[in-house]
PDB file of N, CA and C in Angstrom:
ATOM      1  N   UNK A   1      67.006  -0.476  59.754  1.00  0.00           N
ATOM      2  CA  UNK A   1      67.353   0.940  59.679  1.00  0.00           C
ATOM      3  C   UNK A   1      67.654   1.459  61.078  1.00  0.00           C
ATOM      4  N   UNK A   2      67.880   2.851  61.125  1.00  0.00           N
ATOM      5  CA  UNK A   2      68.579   3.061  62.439  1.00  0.00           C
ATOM      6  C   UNK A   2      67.907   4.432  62.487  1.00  0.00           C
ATOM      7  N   UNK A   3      67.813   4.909  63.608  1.00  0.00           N
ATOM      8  CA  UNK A   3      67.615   6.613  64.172  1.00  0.00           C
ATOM      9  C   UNK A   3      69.203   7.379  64.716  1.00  0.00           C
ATOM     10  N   UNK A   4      70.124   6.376  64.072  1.00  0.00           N
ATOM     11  CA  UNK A   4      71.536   7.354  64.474  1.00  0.00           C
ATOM     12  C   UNK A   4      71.555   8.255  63.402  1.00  0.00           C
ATOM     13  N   UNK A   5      72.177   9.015  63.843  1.00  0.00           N
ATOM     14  CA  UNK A   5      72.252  10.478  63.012  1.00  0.00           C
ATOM     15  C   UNK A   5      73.450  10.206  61.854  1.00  0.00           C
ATOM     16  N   UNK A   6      72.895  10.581  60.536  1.00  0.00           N
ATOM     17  CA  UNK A   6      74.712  10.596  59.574  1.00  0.00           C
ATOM     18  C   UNK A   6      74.456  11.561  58.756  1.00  0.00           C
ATOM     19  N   UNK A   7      75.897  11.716  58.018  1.00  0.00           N
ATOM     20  CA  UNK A   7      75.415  13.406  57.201  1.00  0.00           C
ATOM     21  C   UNK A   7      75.665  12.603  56.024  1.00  0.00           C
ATOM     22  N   UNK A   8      74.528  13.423  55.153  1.00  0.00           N
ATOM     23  CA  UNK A   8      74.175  12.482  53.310  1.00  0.00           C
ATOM     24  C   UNK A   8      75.124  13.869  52.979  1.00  0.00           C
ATOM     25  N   UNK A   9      75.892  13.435  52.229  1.00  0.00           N
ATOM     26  CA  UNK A   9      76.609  14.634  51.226  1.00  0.00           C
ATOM     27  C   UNK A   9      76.037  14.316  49.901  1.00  0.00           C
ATOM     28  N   UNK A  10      75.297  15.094  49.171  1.00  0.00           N
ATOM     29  CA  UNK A  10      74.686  15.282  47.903  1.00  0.00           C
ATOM     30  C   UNK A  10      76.029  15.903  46.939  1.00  0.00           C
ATOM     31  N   UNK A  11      76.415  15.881  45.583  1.00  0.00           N
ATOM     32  CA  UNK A  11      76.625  16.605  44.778  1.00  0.00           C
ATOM     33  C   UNK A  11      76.231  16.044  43.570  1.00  0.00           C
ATOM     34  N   UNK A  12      75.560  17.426  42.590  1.00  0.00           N
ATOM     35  CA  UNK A  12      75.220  17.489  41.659  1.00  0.00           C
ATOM     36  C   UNK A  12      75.640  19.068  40.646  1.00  0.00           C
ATOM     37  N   UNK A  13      75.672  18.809  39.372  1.00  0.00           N
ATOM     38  CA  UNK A  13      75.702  19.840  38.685  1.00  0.00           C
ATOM     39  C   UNK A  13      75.432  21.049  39.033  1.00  0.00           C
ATOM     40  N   UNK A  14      75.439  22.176  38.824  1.00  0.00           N
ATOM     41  CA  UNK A  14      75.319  23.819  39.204  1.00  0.00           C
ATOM     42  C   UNK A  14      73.943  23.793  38.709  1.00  0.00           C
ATOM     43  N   UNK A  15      73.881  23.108  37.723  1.00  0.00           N
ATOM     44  CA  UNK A  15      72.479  23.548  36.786  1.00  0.00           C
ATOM     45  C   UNK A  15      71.649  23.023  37.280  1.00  0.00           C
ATOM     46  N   UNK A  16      71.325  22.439  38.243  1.00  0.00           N
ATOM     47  CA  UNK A  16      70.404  21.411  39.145  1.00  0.00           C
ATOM     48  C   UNK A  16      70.137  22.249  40.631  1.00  0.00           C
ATOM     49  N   UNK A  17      70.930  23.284  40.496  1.00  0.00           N
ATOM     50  CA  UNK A  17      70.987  24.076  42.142  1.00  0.00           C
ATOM     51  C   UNK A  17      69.491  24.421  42.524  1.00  0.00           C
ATOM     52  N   UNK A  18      69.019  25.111  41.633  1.00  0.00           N
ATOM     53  CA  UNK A  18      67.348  25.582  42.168  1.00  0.00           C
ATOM     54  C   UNK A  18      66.294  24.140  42.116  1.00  0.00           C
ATOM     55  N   UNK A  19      66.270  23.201  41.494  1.00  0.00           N
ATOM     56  CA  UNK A  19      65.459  22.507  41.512  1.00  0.00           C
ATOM     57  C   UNK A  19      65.922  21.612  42.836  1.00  0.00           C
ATOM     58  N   UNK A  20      67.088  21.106  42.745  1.00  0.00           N
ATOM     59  CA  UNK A  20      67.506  20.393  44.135  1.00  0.00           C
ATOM     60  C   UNK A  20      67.417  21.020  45.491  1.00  0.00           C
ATOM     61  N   UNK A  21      67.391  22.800  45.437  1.00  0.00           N
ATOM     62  CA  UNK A  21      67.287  23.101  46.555  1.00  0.00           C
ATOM     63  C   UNK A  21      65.930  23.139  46.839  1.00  0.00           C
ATOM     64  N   UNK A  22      64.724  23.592  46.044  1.00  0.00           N
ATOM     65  CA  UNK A  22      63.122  23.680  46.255  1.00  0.00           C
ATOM     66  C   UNK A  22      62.820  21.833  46.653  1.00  0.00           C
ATOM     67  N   UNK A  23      63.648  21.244  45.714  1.00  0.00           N
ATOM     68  CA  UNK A  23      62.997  19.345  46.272  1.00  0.00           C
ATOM     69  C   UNK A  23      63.360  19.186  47.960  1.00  0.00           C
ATOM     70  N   UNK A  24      64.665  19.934  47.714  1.00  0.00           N
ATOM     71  CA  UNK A  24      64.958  19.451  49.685  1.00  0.00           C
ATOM     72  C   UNK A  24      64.134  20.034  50.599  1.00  0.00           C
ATOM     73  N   UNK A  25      63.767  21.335  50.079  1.00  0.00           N
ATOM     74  CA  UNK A  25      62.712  22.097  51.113  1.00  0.00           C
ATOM     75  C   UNK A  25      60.899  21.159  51.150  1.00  0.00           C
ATOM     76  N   UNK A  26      60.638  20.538  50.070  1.00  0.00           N
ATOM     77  CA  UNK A  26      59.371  20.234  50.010  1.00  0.00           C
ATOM     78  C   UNK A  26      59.572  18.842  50.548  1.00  0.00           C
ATOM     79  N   UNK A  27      60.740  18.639  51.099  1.00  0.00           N
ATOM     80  CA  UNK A  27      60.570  17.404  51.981  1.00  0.00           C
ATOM     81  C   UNK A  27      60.987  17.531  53.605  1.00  0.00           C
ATOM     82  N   UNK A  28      59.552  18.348  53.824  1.00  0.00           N
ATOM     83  CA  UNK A  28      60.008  18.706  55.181  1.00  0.00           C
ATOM     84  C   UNK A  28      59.541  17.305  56.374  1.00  0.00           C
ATOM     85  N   UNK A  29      58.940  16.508  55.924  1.00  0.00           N
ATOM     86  CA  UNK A  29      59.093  14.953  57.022  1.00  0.00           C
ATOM     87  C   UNK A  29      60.438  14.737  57.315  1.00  0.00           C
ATOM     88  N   UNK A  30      61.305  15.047  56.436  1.00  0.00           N
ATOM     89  CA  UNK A  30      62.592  14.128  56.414  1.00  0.00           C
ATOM     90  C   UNK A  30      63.804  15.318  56.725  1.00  0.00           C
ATOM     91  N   UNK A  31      63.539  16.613  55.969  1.00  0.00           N
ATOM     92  CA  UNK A  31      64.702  17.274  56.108  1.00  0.00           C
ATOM     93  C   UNK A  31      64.438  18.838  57.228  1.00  0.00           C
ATOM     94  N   UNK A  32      65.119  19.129  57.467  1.00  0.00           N
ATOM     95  CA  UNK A  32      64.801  20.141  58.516  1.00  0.00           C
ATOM     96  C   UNK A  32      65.590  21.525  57.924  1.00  0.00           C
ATOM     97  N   UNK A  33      66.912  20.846  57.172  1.00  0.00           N
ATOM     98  CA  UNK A  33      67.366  22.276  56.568  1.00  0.00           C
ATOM     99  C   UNK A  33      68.969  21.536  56.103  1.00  0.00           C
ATOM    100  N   UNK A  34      69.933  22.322  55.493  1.00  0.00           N
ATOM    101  CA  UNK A  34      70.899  21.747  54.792  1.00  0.00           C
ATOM    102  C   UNK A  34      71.650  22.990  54.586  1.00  0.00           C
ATOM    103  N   UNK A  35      73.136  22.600  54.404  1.00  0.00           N
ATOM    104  CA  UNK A  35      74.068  23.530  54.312  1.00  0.00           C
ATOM    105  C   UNK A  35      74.497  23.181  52.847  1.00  0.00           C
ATOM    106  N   UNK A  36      74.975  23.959  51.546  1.00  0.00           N
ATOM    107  CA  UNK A  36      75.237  24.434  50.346  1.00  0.00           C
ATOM    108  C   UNK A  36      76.415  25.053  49.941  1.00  0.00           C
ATOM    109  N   UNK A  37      77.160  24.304  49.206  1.00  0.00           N
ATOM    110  CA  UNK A  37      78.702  25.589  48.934  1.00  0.00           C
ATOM    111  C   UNK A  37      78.383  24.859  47.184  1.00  0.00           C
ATOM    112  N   UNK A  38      79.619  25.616  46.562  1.00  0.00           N
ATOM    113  CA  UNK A  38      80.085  25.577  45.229  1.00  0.00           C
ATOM    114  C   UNK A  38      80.653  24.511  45.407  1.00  0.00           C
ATOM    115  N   UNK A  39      81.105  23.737  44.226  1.00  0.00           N
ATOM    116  CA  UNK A  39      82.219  22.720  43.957  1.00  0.00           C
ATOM    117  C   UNK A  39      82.682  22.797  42.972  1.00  0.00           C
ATOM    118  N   UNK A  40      83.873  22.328  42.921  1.00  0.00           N
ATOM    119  CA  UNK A  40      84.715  22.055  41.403  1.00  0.00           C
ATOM    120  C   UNK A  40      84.991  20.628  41.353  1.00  0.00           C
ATOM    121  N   UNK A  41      83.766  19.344  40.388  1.00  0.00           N
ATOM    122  CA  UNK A  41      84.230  17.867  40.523  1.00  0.00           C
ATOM    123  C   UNK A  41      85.204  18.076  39.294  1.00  0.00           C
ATOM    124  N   UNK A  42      86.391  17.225  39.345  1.00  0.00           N
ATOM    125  CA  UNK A  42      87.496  16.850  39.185  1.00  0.00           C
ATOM    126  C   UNK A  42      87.525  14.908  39.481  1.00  0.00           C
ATOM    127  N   UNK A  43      88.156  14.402  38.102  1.00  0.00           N
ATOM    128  CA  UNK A  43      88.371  13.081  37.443  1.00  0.00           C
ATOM    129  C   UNK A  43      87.705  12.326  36.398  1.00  0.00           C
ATOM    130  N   UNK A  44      88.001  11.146  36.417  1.00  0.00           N
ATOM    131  CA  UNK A  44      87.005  10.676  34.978  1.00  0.00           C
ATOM    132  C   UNK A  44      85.747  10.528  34.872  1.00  0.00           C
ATOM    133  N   UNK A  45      85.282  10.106  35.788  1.00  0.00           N
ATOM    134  CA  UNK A  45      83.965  10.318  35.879  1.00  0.00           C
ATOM    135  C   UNK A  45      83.041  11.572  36.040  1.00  0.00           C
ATOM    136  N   UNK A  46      83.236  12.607  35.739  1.00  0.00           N
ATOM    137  CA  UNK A  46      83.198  13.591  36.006  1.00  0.00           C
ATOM    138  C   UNK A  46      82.799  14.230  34.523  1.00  0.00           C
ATOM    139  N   UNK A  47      81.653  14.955  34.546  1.00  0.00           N
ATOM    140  CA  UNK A  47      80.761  15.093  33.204  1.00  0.00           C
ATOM    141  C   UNK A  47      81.170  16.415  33.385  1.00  0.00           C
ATOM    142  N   UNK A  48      81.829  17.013  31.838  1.00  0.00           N
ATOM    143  CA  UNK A  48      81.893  18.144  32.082  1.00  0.00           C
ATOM    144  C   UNK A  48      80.932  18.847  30.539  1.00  0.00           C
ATOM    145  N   UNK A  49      79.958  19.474  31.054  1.00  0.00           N
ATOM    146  CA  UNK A  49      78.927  19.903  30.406  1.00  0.00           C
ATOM    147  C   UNK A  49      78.989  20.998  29.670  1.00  0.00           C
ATOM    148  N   UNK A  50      79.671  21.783  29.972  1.00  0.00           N
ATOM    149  CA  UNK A  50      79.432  23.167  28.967  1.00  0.00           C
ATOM    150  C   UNK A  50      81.441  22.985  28.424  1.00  0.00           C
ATOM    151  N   UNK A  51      81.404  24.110  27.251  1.00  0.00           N
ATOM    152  CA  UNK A  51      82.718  24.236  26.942  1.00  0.00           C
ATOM    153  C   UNK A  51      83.716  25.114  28.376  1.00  0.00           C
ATOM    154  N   UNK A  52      82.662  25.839  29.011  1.00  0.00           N
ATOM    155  CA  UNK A  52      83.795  26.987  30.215  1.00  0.00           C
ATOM    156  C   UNK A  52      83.695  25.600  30.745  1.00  0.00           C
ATOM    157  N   UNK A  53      83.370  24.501  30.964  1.00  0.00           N
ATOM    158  CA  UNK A  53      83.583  23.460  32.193  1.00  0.00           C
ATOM    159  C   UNK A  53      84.998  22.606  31.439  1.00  0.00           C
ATOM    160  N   UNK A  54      85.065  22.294  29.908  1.00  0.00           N
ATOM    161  CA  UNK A  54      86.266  22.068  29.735  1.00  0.00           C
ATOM    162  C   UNK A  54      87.147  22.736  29.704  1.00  0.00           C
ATOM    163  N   UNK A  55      87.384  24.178  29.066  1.00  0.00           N
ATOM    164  CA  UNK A  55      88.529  24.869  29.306  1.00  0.00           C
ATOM    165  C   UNK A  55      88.995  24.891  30.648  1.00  0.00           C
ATOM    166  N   UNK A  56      88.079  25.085  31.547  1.00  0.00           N
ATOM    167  CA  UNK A  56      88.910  24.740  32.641  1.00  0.00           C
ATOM    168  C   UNK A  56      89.086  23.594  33.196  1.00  0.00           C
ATOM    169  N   UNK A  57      88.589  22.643  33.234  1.00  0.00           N
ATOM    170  CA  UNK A  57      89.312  21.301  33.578  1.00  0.00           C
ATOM    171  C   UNK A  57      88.343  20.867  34.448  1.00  0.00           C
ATOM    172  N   UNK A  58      87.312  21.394  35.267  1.00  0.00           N
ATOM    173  CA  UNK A  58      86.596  20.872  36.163  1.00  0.00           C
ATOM    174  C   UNK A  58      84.969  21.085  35.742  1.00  0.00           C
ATOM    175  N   UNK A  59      84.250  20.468  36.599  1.00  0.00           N
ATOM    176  CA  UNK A  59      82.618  20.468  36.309  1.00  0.00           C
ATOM    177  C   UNK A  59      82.439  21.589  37.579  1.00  0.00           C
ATOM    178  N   UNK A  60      81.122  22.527  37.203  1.00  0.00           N
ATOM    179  CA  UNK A  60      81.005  23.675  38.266  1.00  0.00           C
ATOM    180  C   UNK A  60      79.579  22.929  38.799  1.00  0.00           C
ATOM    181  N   UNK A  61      79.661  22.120  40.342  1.00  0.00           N
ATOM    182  CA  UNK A  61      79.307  21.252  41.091  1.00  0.00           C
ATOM    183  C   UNK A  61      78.067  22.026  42.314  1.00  0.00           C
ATOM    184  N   UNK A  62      77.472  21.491  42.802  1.00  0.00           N
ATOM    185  CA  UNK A  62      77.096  22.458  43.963  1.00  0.00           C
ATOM    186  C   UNK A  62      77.002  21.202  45.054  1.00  0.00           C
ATOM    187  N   UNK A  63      77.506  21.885  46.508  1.00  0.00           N
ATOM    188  CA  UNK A  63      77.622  20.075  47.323  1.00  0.00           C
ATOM    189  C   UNK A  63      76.773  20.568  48.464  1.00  0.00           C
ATOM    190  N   UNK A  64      76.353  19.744  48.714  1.00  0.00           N
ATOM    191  CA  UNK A  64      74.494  19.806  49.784  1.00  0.00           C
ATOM    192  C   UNK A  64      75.145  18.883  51.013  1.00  0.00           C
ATOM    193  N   UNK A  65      74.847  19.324  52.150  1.00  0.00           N
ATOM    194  CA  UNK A  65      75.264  18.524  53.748  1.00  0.00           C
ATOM    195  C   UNK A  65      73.796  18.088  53.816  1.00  0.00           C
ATOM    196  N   UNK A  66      73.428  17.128  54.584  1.00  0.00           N
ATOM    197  CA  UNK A  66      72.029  17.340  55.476  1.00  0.00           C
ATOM    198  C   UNK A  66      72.476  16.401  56.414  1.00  0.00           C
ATOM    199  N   UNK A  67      72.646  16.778  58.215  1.00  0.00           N
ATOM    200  CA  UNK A  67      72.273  15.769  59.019  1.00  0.00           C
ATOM    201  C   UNK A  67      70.954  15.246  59.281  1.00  0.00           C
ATOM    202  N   UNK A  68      71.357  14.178  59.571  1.00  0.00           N
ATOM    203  CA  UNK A  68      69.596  13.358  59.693  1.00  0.00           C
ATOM    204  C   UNK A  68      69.390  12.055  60.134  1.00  0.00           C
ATOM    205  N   UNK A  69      68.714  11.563  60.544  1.00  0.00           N
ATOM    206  CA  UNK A  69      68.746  10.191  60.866  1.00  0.00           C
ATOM    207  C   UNK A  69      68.902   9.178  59.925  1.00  0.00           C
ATOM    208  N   UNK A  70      70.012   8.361  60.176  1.00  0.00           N
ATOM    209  CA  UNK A  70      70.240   7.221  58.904  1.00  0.00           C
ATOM    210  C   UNK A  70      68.567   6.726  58.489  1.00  0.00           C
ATOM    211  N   UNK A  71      67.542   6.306  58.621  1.00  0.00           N
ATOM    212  CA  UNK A  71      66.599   5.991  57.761  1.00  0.00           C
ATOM    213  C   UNK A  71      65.816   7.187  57.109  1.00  0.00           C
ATOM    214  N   UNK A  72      65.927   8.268  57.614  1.00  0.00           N
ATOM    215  CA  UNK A  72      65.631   9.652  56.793  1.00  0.00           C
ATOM    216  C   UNK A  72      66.170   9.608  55.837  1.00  0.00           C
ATOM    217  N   UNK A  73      67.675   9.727  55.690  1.00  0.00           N
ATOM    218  CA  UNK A  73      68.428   9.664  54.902  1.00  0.00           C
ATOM    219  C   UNK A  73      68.358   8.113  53.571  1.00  0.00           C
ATOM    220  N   UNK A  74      67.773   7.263  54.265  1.00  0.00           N
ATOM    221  CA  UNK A  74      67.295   6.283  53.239  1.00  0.00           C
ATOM    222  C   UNK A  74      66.358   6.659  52.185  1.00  0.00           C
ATOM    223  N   UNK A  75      65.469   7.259  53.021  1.00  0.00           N
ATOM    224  CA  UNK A  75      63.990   7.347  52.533  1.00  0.00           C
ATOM    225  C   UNK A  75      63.990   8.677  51.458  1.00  0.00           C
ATOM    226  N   UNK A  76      64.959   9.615  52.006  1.00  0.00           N
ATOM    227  CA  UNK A  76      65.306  10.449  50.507  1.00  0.00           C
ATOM    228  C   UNK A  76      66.315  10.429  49.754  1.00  0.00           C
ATOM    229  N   UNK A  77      66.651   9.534  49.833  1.00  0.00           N
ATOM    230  CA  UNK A  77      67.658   8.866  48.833  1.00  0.00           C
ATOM    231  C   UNK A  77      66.685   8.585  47.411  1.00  0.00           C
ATOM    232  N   UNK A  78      65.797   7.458  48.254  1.00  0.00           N
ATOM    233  CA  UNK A  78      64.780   6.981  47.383  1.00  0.00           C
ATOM    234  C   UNK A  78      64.069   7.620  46.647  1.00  0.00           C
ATOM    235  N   UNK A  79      63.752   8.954  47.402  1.00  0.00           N
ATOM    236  CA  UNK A  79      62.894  10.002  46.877  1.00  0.00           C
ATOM    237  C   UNK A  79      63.840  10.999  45.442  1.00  0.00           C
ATOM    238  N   UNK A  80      64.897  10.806  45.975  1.00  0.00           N
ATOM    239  CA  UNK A  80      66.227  11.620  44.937  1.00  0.00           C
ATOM    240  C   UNK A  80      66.056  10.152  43.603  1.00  0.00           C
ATOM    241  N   UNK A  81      65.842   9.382  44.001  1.00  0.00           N
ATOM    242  CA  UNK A  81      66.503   8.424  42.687  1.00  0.00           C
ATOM    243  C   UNK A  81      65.131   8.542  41.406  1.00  0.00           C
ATOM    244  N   UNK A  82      63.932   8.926  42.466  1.00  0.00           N
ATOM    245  CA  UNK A  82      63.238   8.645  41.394  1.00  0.00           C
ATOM    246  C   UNK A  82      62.993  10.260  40.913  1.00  0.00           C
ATOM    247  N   UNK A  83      63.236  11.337  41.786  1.00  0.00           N
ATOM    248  CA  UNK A  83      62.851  13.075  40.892  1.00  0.00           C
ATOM    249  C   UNK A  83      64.134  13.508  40.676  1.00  0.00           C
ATOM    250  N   UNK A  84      65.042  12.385  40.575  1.00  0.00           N
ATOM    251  CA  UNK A  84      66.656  13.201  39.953  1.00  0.00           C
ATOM    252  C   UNK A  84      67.003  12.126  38.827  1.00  0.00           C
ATOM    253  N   UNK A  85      66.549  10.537  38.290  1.00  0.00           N
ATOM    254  CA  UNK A  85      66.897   9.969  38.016  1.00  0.00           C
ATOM    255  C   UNK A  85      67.298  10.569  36.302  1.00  0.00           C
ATOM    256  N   UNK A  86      68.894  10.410  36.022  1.00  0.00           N
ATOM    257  CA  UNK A  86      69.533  10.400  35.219  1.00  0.00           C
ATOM    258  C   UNK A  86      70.031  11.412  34.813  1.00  0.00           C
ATOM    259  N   UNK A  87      70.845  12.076  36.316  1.00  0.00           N
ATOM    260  CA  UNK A  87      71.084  13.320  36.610  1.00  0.00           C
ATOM    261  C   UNK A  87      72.638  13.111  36.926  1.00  0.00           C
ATOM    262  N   UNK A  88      72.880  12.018  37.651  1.00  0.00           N
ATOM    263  CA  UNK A  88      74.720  12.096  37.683  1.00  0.00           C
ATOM    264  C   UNK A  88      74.797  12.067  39.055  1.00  0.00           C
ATOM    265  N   UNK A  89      73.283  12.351  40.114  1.00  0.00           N
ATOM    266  CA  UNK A  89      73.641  12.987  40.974  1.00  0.00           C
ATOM    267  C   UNK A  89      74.650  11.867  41.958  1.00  0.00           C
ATOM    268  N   UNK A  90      75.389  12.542  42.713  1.00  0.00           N
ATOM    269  CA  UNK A  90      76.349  11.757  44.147  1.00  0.00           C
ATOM    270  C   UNK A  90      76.397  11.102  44.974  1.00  0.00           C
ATOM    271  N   UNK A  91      76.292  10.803  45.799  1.00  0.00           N
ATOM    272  CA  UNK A  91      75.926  10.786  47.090  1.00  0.00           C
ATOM    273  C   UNK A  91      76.943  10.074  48.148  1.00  0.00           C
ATOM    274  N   UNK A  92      77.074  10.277  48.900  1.00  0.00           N
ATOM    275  CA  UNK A  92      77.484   9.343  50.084  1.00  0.00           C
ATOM    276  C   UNK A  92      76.483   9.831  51.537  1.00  0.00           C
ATOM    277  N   UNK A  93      77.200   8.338  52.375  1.00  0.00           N
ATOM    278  CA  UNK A  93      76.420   8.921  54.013  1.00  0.00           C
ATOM    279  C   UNK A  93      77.633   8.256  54.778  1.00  0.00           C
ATOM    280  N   UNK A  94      77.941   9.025  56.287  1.00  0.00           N
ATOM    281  CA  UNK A  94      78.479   9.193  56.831  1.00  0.00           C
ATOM    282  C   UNK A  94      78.189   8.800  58.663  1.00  0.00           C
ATOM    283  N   UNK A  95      78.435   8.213  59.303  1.00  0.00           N
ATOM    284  CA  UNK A  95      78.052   8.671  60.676  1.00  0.00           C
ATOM    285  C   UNK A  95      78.298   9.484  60.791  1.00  0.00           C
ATOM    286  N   UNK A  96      77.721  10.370  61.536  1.00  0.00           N
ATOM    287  CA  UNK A  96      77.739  11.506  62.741  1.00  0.00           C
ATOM    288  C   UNK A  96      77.872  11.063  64.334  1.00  0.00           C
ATOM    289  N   UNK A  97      79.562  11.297  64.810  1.00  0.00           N
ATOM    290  CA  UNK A  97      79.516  11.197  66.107  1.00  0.00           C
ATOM    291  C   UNK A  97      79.000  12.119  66.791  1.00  0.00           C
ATOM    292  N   UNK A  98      78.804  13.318  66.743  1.00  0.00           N
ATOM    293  CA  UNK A  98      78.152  14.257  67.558  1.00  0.00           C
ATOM    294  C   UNK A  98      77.328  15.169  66.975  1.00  0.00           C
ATOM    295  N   UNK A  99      76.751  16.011  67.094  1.00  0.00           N
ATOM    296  CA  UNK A  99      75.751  16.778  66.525  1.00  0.00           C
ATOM    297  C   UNK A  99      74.945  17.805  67.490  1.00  0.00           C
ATOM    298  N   UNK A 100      75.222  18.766  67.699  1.00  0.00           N
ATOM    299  CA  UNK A 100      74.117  20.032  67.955  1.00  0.00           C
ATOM    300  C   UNK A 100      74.505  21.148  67.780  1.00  0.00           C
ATOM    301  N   UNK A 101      74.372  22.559  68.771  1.00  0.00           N
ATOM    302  CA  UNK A 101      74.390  23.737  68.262  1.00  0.00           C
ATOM    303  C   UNK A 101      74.997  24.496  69.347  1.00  0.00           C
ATOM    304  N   UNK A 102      76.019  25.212  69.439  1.00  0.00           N
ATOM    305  CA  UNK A 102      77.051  26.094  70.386  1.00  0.00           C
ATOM    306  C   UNK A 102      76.495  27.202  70.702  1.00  0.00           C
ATOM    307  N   UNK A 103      75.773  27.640  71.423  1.00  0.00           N
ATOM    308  CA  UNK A 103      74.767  28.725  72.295  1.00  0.00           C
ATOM    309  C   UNK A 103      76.239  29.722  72.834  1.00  0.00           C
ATOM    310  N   UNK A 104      76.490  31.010  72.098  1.00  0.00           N
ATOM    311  CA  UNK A 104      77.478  31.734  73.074  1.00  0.00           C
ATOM    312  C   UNK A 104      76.665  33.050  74.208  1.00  0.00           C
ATOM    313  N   UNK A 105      75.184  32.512  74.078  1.00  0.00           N
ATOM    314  CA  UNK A 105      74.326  33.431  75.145  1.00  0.00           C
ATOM    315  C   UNK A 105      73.425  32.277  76.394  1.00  0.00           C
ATOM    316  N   UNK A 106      73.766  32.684  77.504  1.00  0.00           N
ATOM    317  CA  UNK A 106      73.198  31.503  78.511  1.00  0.00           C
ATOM    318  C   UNK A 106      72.103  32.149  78.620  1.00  0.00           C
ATOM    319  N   UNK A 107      70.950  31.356  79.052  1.00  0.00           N
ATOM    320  CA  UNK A 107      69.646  31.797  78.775  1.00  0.00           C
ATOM    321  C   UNK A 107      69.189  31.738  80.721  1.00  0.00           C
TER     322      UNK A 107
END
């Protein structure tokens, strides 16, 4: 495993938004905090659950960032497979070439 930094992109169903966001917070060893938008998944694999998700053509998605250290990111993976298992949920991981925070006040 590694301590380089990569970003896990999560997506899962809309209907999963409050429980996935309270699981990421109660894993504060591993996660520090995470960024959240809407999604629209689109293709075959792609479960579309209610009838408004077929009339319109897409599944209403919610997609989760977290940077973190690639074995963080292992270790709640693991933790996702077993309190999400048979949920659909996503995932990929990514390196991160750079990572911090743009200060526009000098201290």
């Amino acid at each position: 495993m590694s301590a380089a930094p990569v970003c896990l992109t999560l997506i899962a169903a809309r209907s999963l938004r409050d429980d996935l966001f309270d699981f990421l917070s109660e894993q504060s060893d591993l996660v520090s905090g995470f960024t959240a938008s809407e999604a629209a998944g689109h293709g075959v694999d792609v479960h579309l659950e209610t009838t408004a998700e077929r009339v319109k053509g897409h599944a209403d998605e919610i997609l989760v960032r977290l940077v973190l250290p690639q074995d963080s990111a292992s270790r709640l993976l693991e933790r996702l497979r077993t309190s999400f298992a048979g949920t659909r949920l996503v995932y990929w991981m990514m390196p991160v070439i750079a990572y911090g925070r743009l200060d526009e006040r000098k201290r």
